[in-house]
N, C-alpha and C. Protein backbone atom coordinates (compact mmCIF):
# COMPACT_ATOMS: atom_id res chain seq x y z
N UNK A 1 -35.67 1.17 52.28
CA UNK A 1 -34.29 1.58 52.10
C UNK A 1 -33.65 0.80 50.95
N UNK A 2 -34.07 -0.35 51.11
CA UNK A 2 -33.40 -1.41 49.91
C UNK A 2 -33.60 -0.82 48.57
N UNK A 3 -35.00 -0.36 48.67
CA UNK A 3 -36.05 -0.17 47.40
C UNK A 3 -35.52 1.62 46.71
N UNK A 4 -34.72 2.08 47.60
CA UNK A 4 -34.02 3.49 46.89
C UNK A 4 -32.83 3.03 46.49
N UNK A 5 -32.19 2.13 47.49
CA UNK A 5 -30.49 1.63 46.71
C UNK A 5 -30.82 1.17 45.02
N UNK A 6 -31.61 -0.18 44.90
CA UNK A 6 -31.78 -0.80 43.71
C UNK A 6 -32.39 0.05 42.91
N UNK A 7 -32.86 1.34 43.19
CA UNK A 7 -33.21 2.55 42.14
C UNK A 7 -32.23 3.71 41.65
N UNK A 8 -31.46 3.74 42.91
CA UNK A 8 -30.19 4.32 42.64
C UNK A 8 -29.34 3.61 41.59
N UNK A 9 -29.03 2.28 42.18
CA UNK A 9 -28.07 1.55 40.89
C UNK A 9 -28.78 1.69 39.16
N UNK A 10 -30.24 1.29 39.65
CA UNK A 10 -30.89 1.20 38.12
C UNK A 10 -30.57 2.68 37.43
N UNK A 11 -30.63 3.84 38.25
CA UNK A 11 -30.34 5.40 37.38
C UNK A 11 -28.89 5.39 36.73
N UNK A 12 -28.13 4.82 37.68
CA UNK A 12 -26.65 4.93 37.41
C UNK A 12 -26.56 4.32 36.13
N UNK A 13 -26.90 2.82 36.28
CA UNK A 13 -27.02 2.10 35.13
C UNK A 13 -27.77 2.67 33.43
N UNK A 14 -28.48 3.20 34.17
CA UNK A 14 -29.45 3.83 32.70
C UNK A 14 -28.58 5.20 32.21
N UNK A 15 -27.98 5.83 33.26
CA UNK A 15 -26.86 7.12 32.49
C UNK A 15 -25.81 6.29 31.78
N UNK A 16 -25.21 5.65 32.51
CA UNK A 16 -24.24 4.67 31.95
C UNK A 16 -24.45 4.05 30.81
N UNK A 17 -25.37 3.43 30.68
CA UNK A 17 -26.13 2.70 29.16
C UNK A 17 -26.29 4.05 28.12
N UNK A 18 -27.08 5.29 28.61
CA UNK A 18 -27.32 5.80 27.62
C UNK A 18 -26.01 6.69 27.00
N UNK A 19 -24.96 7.05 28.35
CA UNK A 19 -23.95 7.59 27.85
C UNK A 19 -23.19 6.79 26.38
N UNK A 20 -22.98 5.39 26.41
CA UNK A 20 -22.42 4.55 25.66
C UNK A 20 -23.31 4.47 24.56
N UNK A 21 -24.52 4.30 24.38
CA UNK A 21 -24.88 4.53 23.22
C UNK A 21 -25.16 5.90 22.56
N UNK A 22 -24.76 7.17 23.48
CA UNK A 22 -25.01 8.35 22.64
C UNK A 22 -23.49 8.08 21.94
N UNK A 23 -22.28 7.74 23.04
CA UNK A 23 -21.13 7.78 22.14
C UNK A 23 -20.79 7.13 21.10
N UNK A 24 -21.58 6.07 21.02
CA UNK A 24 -21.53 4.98 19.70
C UNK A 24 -22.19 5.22 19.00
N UNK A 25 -23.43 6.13 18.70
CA UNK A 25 -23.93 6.75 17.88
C UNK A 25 -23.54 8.25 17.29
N UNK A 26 -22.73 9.13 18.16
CA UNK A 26 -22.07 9.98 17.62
C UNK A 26 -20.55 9.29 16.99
N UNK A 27 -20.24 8.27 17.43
CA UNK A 27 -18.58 7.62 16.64
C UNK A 27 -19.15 7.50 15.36
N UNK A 28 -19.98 6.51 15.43
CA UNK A 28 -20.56 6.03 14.02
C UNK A 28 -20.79 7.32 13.30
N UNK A 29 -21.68 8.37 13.46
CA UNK A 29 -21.76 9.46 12.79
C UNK A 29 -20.57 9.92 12.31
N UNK A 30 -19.55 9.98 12.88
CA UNK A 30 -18.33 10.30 12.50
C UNK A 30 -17.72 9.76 11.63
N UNK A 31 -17.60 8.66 11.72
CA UNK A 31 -17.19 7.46 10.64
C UNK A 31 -18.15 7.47 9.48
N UNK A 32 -18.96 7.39 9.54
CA UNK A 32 -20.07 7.51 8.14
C UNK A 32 -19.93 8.71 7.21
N UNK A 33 -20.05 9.61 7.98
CA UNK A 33 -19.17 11.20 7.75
C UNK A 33 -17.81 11.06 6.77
N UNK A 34 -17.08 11.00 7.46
CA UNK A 34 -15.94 10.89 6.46
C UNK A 34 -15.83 9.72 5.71
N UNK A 35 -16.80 8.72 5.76
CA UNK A 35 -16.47 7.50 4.61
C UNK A 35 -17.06 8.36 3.30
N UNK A 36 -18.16 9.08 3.84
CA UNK A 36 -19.15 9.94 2.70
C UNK A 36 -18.27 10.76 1.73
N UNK A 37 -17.36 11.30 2.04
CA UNK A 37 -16.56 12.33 1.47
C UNK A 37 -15.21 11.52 0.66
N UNK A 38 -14.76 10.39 1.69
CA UNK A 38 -13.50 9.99 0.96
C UNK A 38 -14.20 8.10 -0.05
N UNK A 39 -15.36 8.60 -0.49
CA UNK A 39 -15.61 7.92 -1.79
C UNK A 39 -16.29 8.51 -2.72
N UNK A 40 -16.13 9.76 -2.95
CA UNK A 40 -16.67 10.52 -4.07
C UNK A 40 -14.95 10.34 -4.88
N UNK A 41 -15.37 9.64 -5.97
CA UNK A 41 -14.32 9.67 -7.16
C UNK A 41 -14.70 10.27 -8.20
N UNK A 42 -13.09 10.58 -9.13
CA UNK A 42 -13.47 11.38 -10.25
C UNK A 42 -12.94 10.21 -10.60
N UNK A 43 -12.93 10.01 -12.18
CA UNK A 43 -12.37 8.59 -12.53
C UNK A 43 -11.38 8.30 -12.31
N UNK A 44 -10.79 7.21 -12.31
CA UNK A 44 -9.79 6.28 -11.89
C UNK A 44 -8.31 6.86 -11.24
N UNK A 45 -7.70 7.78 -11.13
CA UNK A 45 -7.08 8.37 -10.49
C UNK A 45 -7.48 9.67 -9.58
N UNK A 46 -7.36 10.01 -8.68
CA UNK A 46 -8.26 11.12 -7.77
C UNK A 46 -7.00 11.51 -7.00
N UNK A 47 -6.64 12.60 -6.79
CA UNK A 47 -6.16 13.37 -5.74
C UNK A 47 -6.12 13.34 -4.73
N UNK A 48 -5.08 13.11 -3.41
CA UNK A 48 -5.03 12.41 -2.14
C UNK A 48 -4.74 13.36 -1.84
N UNK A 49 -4.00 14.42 -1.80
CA UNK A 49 -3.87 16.15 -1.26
C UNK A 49 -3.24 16.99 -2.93
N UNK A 50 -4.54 17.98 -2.08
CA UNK A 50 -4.60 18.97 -3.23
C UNK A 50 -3.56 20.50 -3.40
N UNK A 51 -2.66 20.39 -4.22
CA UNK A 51 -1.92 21.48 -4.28
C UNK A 51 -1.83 22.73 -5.11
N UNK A 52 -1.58 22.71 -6.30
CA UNK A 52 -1.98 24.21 -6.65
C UNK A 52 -3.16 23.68 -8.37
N UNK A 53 -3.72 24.69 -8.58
CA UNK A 53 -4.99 24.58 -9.90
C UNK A 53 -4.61 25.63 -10.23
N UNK A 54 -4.97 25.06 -11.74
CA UNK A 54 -4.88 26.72 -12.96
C UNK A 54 -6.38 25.88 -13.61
N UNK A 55 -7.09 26.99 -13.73
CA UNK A 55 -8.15 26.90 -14.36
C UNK A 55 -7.81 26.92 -16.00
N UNK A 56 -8.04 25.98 -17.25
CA UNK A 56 -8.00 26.10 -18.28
C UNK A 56 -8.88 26.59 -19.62
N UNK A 57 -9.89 25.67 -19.88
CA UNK A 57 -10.96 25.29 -20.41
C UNK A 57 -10.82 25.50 -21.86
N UNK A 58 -9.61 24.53 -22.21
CA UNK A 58 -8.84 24.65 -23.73
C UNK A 58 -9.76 23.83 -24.52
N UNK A 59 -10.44 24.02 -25.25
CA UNK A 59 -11.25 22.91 -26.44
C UNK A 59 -10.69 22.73 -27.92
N UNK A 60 -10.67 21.53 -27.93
CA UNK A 60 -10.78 21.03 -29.45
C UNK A 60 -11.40 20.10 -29.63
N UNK A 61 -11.54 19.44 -31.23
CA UNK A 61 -12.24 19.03 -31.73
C UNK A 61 -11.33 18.11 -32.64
N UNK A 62 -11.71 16.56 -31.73
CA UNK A 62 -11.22 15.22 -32.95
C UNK A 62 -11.86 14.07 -33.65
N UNK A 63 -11.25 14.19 -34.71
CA UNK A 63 -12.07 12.50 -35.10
C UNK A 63 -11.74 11.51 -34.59
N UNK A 64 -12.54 10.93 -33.85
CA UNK A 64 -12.39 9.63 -33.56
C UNK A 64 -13.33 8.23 -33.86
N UNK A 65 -13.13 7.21 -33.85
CA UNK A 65 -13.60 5.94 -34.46
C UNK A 65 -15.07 5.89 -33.70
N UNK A 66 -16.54 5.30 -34.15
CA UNK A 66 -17.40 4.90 -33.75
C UNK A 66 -17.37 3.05 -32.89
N UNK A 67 -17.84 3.23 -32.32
CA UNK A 67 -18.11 1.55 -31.64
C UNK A 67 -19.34 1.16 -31.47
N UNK A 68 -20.12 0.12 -31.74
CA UNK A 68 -20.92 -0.60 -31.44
C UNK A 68 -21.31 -0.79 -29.83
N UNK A 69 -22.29 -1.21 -29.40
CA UNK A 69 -22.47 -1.82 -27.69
C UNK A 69 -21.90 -2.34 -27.60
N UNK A 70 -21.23 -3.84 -28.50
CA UNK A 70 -20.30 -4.78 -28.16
C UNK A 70 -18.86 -4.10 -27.97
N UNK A 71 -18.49 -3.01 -28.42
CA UNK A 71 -17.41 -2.54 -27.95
C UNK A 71 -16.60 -2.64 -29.57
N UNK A 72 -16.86 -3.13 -30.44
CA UNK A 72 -16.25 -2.93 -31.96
C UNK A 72 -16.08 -2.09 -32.70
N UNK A 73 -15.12 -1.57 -33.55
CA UNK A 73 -14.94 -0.58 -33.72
C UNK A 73 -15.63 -0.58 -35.44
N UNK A 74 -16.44 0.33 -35.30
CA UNK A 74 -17.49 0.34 -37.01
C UNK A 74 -16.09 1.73 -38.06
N UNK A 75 -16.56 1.28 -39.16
CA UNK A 75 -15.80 2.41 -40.42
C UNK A 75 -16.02 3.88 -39.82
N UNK A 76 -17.25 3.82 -39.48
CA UNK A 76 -17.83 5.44 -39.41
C UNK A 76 -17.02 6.15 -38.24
N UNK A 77 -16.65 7.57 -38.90
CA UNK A 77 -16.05 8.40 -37.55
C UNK A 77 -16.65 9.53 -37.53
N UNK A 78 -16.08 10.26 -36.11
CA UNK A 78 -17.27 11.51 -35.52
C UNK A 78 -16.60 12.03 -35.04
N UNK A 79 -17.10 13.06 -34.67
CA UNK A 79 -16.15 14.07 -34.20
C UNK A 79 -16.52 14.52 -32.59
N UNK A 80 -15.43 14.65 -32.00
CA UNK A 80 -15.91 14.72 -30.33
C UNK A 80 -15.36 16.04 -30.09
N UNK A 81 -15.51 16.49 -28.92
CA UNK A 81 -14.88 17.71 -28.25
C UNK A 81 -13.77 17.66 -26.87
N UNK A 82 -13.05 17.57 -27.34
CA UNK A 82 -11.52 17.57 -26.08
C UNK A 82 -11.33 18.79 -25.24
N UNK A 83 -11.86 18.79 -23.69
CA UNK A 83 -11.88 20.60 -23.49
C UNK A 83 -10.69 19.41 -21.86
N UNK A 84 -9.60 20.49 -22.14
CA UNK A 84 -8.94 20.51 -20.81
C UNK A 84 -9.64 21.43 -19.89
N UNK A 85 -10.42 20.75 -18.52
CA UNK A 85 -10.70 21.97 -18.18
C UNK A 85 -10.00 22.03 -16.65
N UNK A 86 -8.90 21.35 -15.87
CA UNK A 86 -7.79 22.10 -15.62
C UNK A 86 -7.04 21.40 -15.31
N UNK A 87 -6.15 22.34 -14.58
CA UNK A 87 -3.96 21.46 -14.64
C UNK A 87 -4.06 21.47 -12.75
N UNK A 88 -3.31 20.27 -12.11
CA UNK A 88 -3.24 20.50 -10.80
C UNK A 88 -1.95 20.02 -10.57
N UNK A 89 -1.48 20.35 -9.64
CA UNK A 89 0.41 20.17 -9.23
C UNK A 89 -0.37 18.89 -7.89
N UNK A 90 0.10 18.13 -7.58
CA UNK A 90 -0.05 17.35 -6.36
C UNK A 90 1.16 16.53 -5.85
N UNK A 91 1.15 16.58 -4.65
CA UNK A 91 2.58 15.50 -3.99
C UNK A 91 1.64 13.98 -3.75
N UNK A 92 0.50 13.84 -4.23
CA UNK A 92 0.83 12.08 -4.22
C UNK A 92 -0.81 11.99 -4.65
N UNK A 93 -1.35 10.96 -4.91
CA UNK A 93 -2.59 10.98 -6.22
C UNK A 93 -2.59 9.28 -5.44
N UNK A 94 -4.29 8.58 -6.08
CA UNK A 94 -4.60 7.87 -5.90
C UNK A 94 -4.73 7.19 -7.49
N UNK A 95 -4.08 5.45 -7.21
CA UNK A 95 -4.19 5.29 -8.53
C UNK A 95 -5.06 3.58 -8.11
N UNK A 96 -5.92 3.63 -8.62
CA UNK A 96 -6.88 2.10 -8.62
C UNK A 96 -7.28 2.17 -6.76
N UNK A 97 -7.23 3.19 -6.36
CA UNK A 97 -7.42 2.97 -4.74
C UNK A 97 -6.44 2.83 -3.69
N UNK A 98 -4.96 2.87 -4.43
CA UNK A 98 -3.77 3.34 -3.94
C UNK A 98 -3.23 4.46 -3.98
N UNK A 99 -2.68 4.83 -2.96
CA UNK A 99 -2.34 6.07 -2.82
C UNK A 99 -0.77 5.62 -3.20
N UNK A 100 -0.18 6.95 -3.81
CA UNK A 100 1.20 6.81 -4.58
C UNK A 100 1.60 8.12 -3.80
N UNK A 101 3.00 8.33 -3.63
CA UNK A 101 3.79 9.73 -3.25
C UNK A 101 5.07 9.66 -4.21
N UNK A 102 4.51 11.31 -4.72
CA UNK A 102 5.69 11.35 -5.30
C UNK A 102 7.14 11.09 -5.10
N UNK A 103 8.23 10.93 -5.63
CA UNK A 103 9.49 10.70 -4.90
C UNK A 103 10.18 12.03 -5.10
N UNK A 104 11.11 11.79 -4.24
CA UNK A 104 11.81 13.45 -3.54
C UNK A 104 11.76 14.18 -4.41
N UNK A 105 11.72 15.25 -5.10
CA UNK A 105 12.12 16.13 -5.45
C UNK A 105 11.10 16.32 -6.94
N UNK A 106 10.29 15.12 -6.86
CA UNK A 106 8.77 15.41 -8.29
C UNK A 106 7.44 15.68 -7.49
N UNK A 107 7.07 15.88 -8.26
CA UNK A 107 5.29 16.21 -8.23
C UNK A 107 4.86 15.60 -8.96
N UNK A 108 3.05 15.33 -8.55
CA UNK A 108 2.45 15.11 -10.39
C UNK A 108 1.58 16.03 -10.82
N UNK A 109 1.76 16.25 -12.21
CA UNK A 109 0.63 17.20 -12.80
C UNK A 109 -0.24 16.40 -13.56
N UNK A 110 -1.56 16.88 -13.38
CA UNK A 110 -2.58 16.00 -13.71
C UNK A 110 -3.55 17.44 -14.69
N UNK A 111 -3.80 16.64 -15.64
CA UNK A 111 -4.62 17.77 -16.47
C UNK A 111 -6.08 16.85 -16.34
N UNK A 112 -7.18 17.62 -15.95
CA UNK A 112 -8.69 16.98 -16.27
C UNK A 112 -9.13 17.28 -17.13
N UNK A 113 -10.11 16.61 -17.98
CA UNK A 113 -10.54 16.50 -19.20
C UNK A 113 -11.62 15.85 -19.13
N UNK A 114 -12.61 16.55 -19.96
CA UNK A 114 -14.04 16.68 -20.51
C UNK A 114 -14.17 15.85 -21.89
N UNK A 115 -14.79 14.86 -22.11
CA UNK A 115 -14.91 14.62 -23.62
C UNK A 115 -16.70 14.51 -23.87
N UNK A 116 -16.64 15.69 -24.70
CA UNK A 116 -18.52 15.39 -25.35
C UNK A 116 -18.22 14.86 -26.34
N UNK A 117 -19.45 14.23 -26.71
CA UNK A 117 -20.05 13.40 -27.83
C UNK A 117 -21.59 14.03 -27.92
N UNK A 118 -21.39 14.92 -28.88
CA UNK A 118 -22.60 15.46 -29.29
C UNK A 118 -23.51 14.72 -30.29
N UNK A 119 -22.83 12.94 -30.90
CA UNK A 119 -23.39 12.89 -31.96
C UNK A 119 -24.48 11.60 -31.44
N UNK A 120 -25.17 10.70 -32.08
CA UNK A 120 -26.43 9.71 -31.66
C UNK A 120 -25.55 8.42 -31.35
N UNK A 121 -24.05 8.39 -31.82
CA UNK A 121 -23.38 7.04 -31.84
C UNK A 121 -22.34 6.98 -30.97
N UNK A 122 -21.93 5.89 -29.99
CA UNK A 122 -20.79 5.63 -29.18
C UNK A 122 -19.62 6.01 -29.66
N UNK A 123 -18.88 6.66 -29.12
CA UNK A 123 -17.12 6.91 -29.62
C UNK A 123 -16.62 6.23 -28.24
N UNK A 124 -14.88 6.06 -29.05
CA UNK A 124 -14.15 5.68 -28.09
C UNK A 124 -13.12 6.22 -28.25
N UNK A 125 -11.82 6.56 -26.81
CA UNK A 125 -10.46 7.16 -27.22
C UNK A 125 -9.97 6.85 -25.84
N UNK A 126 -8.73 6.97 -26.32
CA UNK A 126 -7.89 7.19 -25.33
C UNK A 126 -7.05 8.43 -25.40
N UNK A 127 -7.34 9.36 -24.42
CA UNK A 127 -7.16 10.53 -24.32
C UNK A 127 -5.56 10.97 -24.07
N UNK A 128 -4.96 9.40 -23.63
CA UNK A 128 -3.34 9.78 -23.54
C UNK A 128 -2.67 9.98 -24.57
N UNK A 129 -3.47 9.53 -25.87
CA UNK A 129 -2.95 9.74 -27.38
C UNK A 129 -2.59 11.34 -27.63
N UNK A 130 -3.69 12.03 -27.31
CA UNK A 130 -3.56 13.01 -28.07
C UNK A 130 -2.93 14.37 -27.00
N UNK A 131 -2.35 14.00 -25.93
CA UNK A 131 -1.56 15.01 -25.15
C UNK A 131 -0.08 14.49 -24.84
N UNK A 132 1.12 15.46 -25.32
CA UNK A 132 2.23 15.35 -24.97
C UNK A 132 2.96 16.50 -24.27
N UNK A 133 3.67 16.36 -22.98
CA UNK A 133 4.58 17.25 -22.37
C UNK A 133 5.65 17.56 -22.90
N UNK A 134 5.84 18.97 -23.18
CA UNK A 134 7.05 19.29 -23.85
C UNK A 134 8.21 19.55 -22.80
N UNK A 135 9.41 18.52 -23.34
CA UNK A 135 10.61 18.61 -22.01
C UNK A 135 11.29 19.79 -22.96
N UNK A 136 13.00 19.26 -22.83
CA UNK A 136 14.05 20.26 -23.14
C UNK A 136 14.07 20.00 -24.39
N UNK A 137 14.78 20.61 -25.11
CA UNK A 137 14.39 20.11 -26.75
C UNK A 137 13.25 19.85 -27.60
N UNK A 138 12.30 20.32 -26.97
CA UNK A 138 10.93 19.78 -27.31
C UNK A 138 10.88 18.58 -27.84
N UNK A 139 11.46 17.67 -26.22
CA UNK A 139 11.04 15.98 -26.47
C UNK A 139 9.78 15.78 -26.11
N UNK A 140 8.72 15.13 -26.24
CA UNK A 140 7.42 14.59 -26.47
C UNK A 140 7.10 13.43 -25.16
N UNK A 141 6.90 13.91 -23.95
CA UNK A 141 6.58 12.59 -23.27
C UNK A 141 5.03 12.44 -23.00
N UNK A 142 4.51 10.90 -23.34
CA UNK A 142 3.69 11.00 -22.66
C UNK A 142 3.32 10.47 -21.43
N UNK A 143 1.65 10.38 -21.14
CA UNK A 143 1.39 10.56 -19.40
C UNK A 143 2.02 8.93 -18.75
N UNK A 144 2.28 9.73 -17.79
CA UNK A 144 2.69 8.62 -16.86
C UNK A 144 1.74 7.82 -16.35
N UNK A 145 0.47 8.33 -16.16
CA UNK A 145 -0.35 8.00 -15.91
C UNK A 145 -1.55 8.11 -16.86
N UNK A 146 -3.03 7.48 -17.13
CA UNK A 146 -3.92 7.38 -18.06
C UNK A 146 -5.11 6.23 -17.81
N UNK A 147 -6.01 6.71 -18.18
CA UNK A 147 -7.22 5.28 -18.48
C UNK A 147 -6.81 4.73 -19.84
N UNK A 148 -6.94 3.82 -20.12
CA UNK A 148 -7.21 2.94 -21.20
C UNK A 148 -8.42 3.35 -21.72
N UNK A 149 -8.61 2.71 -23.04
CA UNK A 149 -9.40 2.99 -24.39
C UNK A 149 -11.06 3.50 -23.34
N UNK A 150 -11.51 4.63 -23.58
CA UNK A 150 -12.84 4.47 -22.42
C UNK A 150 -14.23 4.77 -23.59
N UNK A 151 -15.16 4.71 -23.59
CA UNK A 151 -16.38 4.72 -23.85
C UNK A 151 -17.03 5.71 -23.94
N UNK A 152 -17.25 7.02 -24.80
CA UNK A 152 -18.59 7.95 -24.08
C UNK A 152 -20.15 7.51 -24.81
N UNK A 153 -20.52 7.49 -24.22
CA UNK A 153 -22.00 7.50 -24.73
C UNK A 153 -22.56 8.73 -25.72
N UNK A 154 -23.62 8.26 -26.43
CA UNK A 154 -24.16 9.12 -27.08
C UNK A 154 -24.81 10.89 -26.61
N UNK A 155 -24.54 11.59 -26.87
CA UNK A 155 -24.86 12.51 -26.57
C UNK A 155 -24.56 13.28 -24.90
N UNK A 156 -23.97 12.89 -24.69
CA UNK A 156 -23.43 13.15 -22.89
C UNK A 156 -21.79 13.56 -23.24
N UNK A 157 -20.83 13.46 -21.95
CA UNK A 157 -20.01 14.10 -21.57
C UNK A 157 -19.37 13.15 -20.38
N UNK A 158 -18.08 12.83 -20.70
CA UNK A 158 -17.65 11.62 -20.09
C UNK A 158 -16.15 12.96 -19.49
N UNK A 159 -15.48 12.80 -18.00
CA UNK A 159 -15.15 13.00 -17.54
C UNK A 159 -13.22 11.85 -17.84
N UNK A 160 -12.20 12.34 -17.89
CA UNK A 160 -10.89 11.76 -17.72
C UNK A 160 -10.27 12.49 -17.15
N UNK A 161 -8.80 11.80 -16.99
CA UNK A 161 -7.39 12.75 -17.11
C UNK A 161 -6.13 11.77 -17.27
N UNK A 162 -5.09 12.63 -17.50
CA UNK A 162 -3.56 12.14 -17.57
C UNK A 162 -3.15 12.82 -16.67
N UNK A 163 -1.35 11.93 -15.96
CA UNK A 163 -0.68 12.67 -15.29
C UNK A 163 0.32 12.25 -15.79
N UNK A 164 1.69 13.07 -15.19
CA UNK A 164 2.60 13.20 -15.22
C UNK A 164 3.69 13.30 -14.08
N UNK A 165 4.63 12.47 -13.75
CA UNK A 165 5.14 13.10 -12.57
C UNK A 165 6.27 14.12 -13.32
N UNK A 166 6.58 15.43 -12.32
CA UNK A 166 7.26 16.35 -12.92
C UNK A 166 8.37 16.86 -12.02
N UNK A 167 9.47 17.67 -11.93
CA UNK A 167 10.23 17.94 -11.40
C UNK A 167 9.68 19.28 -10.38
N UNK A 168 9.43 18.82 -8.68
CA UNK A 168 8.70 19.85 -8.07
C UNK A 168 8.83 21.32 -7.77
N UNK A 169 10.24 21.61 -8.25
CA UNK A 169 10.56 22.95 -8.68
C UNK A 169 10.47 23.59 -9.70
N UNK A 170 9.87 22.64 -11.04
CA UNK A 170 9.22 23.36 -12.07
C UNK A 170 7.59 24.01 -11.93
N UNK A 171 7.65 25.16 -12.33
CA UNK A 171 5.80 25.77 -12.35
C UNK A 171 5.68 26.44 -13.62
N UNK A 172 6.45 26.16 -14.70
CA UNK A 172 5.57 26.46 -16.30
C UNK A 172 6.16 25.07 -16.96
N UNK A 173 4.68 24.75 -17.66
CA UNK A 173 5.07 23.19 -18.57
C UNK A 173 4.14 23.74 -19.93
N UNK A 174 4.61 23.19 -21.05
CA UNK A 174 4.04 23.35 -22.08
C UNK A 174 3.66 21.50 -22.51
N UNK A 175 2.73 21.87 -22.92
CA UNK A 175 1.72 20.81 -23.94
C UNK A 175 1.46 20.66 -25.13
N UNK A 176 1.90 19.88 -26.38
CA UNK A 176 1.23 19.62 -27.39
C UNK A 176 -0.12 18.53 -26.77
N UNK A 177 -0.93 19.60 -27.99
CA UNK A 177 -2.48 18.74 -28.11
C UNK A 177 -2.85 18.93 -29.51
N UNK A 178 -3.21 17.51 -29.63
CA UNK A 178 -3.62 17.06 -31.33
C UNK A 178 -3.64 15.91 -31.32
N UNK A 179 -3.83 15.37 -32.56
CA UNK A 179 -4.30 14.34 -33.19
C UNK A 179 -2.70 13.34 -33.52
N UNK A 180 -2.51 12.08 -33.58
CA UNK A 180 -1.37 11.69 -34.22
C UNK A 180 -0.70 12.05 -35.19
N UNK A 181 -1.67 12.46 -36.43
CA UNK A 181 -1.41 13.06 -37.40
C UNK A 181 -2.22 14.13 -38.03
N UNK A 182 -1.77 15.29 -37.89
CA UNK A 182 -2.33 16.47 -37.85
C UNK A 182 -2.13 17.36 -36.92
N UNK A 183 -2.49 18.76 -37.07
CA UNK A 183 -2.64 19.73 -37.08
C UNK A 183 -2.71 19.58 -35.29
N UNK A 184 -1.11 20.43 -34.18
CA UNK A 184 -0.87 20.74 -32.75
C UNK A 184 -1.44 21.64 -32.42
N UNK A 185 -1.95 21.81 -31.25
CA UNK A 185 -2.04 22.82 -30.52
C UNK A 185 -0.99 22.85 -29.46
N UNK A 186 -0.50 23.96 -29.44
CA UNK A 186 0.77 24.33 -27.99
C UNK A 186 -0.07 25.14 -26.84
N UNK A 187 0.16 24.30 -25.68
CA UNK A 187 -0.45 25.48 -24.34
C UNK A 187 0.35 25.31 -23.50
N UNK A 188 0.49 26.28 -22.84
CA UNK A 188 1.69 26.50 -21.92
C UNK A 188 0.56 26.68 -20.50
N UNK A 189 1.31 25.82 -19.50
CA UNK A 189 0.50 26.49 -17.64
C UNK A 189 1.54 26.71 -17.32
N UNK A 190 1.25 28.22 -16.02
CA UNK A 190 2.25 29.02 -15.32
C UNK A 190 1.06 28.29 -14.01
N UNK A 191 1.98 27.42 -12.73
CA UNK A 191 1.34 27.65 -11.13
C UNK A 191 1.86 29.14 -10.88
C-alpha cells in the first residue's frame, strides 16, 4: 500500500516537473521569438510603428570625394548613385535605440535611401547634404534627423535615411534633391 502512495506522489511530481518545464520552454520560445524580430535594424534610426509608405525609387547621380581605409579624404572624385527608394509618415521612430514620439500634432517623415558605388574606390557622404524640405515660401529645411559622414564600400550598396518631423495633418511635401552647388531636382509625395 505504501509502495502505490510513494508512486502516486512520484507521478504527480513528474507531471508537475514536466508541466513547468514545458512552460519554461514554451516562455522562452516566446521571448526569443520576438527578441528575433525586434533586432533586425535598418541603419541607425528604424521605425517603432509603421504608418503610411509611398513607394519612390527617384535616382540620381553625385560627385562625391574618394577616402582612403584610414578614412582621409584623397583629390580624386566619383560618382555615386542617390536612389530614394521610399517616403514613410510615422508617429514615433527609434533613434540610437530610443524610441522618440512625435509631439501633438507632428509626425515624422522619413525618406530611405540607397547609395551605390559602382566604382573600385571608397566614397563618403552625408546624405543630409543633398536633401531639403520645401516649407511655405520655398524655405529649405533640412533633416531633423540623419547619420553623419558614412562610408560605402567599393562596389556594393550602402543603405541610409533622413527624417523630418512634420505637421500630422499635412500629406503632400515637396523635396529639393541635388548637390550644394548645382543642378535641383524637385519631387513632390502625396500619402
Amino acid at each position: 500500500m505504501q509502495r502505490i502512495k510513494n508512486a502516486s506522489k512520484f507521478k504527480k511530481l513528474f507531471v508537475l516537473l514536466s508541466s513547468i518545464i514545458a512552460i519554461s520552454f514554451l516562455g522562452f520560445r516566446l521571448v526569443a521569438t520576438n527578441n528575433k524580430t525586434a533586432n533586425i535594424v535598418d541603419p541607425k534610426v528604424i521605425g517603432a510603428t509603421s504608418a503610411q509608405k509611398v513607394e519612390l525609387n527617384k535616382e540620381m547621380e553625385f560627385e562625391i570625394q574618394t577616402i582612403n581605409d584610414s578614412g582621409q579624404f584623397l583629390s580624386k572624385k566619383d560618382k555615386i548613385k542617390f536612389i530614394i527608394t521610399e517616403a514613410e509618415l510615422k508617429d514615433s521612430i527609434k533613434v540610437k535605440g530610443e524610441e522618440r514620439k512625435a509631439g501633438e500634432g507632428q509626425k515624422y517623415l522619413i525618406l530611405r535611401i540607397e547609395l551605390q558605388n559602382d566604382t573600385p574606390d571608397r566614397l563618403a557622404i552625408i546624405s543630409g547634404k543633398y536633401v531639403r524640405l520645401l516649407g511655405l515660401e520655398d524655405k529649405k529645411f533640412s533633416p531633423d534627423f540623419h547619420n553623419a559622414m558614412i562610408a560605402i564600400d567599393p562596389l556594393s550598396v550602402r543603405r541610409d535615411l533622413v527624417a523630418y518631423i512634420v505637421n500630422s495633418d499635412s500629406n503632400t511635401f515637396k523635396f529639393q534633391i541635388g548637390e550644394l552647388e548645382g543642378e535641383k531636382q524637385v519631387i513632390e509625395i502625396t500619402f
